[in-house]
Protein backbone atom coordinates (compact mmCIF):
# COMPACT_ATOMS: atom_id res chain seq x y z
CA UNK A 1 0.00 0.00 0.00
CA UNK A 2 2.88 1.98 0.86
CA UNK A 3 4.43 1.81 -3.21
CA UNK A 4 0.98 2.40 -3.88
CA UNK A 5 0.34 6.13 -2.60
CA UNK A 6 4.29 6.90 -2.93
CA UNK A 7 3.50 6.53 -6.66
CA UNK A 8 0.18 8.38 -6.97
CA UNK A 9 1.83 11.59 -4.43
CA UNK A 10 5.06 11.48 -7.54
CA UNK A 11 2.53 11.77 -9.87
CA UNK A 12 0.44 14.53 -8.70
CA UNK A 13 3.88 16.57 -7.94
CA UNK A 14 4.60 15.99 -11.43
CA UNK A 15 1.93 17.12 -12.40
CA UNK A 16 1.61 20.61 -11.02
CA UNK A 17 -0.41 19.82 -7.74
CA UNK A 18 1.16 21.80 -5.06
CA UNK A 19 -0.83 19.30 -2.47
CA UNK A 20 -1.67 15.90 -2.55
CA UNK A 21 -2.80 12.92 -0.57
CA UNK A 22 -3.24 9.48 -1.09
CA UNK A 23 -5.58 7.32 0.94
CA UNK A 24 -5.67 3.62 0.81
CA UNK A 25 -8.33 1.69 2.72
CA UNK A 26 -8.42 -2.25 2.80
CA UNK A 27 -11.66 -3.36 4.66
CA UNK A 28 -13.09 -6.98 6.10
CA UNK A 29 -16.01 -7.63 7.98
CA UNK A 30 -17.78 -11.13 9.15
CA UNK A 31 -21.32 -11.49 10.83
CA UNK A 32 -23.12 -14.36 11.72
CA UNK A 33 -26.48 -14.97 13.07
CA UNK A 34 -28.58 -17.45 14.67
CA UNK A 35 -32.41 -17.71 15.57
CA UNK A 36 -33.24 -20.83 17.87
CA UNK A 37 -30.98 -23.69 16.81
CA UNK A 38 -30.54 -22.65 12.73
CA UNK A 39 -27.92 -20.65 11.10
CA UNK A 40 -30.29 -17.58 9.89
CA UNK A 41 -27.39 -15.50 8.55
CA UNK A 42 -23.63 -15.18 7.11
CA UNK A 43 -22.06 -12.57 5.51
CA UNK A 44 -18.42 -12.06 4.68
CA UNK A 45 -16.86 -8.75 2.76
CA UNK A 46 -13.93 -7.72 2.03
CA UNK A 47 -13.24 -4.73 -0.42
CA UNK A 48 -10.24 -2.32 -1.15
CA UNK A 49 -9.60 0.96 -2.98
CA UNK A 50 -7.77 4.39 -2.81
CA UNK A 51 -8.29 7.54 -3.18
CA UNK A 52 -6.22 10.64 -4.15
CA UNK A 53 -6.79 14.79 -3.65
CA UNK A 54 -5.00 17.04 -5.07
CA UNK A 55 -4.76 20.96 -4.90
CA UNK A 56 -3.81 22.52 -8.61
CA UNK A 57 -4.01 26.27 -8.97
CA UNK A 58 -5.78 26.53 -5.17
CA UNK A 59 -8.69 24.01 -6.33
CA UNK A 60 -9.38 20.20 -5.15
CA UNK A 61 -9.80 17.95 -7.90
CA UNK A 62 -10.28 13.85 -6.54
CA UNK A 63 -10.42 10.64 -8.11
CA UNK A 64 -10.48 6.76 -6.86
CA UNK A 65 -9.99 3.60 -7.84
CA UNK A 66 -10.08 -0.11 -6.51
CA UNK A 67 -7.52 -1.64 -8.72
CA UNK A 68 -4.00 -1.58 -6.86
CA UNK A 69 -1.38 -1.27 -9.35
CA UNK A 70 1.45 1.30 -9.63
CA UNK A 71 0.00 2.24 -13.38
CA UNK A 72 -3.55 2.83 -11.62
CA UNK A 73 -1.86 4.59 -8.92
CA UNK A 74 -0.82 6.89 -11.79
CA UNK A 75 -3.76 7.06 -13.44
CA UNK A 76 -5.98 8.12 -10.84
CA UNK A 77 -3.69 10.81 -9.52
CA UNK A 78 -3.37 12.35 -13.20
CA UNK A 79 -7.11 11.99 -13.35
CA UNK A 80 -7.14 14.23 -9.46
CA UNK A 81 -4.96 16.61 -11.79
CA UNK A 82 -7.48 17.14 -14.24
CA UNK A 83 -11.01 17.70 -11.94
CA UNK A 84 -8.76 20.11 -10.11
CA UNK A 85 -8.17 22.18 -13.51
CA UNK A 86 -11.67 21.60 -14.51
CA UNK A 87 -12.52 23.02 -10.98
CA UNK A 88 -10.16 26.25 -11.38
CA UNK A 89 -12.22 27.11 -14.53
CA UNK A 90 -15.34 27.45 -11.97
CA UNK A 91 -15.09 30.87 -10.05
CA UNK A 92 -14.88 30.46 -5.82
CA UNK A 93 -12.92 30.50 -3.32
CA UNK A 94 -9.52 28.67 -3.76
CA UNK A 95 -8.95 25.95 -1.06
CA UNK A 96 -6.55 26.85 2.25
CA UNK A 97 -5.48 23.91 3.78
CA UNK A 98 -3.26 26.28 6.30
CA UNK A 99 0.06 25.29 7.32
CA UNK A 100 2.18 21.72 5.91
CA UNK A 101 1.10 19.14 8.07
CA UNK A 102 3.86 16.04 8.36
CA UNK A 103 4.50 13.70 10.87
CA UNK A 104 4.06 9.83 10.72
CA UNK A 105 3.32 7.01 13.15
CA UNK A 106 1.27 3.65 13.23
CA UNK A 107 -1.69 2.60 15.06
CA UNK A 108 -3.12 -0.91 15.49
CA UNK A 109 -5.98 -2.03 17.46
CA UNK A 110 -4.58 -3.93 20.63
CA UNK A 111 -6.66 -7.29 20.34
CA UNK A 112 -5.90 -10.51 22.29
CA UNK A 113 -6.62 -12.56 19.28
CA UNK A 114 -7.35 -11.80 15.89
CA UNK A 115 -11.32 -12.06 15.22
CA UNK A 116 -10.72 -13.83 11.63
CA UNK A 117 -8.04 -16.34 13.14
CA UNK A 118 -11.71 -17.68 14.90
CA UNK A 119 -12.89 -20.52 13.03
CA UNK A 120 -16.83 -19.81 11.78
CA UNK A 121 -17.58 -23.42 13.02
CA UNK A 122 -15.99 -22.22 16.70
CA UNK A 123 -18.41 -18.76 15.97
CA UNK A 124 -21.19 -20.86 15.40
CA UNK A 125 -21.17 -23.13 17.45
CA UNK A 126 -20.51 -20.68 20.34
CA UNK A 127 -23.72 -19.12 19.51
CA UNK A 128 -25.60 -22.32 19.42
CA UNK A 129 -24.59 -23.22 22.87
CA UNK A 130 -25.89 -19.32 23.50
CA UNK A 131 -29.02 -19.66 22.10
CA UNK A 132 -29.37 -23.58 23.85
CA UNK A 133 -28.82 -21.44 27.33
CA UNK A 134 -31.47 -19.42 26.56
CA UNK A 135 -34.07 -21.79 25.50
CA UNK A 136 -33.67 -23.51 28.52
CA UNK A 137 -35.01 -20.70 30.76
CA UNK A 138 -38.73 -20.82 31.18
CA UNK A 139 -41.12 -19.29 29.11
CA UNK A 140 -38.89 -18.55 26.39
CA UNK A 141 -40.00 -19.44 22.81
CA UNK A 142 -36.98 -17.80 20.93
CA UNK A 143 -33.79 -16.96 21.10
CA UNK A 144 -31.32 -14.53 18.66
CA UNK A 145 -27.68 -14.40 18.87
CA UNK A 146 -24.94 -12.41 16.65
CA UNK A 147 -21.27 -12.18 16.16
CA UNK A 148 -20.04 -8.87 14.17
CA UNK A 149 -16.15 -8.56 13.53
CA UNK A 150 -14.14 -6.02 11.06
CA UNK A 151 -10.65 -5.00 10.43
CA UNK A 152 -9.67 -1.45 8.48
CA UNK A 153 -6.01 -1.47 7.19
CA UNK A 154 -6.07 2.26 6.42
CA UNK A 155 -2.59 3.96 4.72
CA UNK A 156 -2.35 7.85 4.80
CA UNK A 157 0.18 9.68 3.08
CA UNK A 158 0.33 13.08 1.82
CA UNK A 159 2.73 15.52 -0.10
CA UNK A 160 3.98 17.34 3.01
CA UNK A 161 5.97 14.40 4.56
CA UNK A 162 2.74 12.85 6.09
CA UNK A 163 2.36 8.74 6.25
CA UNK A 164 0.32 6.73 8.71
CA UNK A 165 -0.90 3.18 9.07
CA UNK A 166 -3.83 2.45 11.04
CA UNK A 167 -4.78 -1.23 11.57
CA UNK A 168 -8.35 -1.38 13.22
CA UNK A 169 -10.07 -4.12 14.80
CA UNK A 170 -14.38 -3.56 15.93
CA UNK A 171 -15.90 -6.95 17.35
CA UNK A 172 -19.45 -6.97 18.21
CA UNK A 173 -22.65 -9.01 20.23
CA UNK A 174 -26.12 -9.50 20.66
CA UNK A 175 -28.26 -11.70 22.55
CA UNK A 176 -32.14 -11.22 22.24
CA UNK A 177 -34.75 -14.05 23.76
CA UNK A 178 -38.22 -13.73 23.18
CA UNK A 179 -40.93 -15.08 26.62
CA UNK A 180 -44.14 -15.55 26.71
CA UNK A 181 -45.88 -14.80 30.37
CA UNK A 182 -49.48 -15.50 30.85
CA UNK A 183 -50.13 -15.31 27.48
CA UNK A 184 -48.26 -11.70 26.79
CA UNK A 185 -44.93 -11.65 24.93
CA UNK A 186 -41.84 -10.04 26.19
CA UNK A 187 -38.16 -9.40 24.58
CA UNK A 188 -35.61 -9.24 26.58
């Protein structure tokens, strides 16, 4: 990812942007869902893509792609180039972005285990034995569980010396049964 935005920040420069900045965002997320005793739900997605801005002549011009190859990487920051001259021929105000902002560090979600290195047939049946607990409490005629988990590899850089890496982990449950008391229903 790093080669990736190194190449599309040359490219602007080259270009005549006097700033640029690359972002590159890698994304994964898992849930999975079960009602009673039956696997209701499972999705999995994973997508990827970057995006570049540019300043030319004190206007933004932007452009993105998902394909991750040094030539797109060129591409797409020529392409930033060109919205950003298109934009100049619109009157307004031209962009400030204030003083250069550098600096670079890394950032990673501290996690005990990874979420993905979990087995689905460990998730699932985890939320079997869930659901089993909750049937067995009186009254109750359903139970819900859910596991959520996502990871962000995100890649900053920008023409001013900037570059961060974030690597970001969000893990989520639910419970929900479902009782029925003298003939009224009640979620809890």
């Amino acid at each position: 990812m790093r080669d990736l935005a190194m190449r599309a920040l040359d490219t602007a420069r080259q270009q005549g942007a006097s700033y640029a900045d690359v972002r590159v965002v890698r994304f994964k997320s898992e849930s999975v869902a079960v009602r009673n005793q039956n696997v209701e739900a499972l999705t999995w997605d994973e997508s990827i893509g970057f995006g570049v801005r540019v300043i030319v002549d004190g206007y933004w011009g932007f452009a993105g792609s998902h394909k991750m190859t040094p030539d797109e990487a060129h591409a797409v920051a020529a392409r930033a180039v060109l919205v950003a001259r298109a934009s100049a021929k619109v009157p307004g105000r031209k962009a400030d972005i204030g003083p250069p902002q550098g600096g670079s560090g890394t950032y990673r979600t501290p996690i005990a285990k990874d979420p993905f290195a979990v087995s689905l047939d460990d998730k699932i049946a985890l939320l079997l034995r869930v659901n089993d607990a909750m049937q067995r409490a009186p009254n109750i005629i359903s139970a819900e569980s859910n596991i959520y988990c996502q990871r962000e590899d995100k890649v900053f850089a920008n023409s001013e010396g900037a570059y961060t890496e974030q690597e970001l982990y969000e893990t989520g449950c639910g419970i929900e049964a479902t009782a029925v008391d003298e003939g009224e229903v009640q979620n809890r």
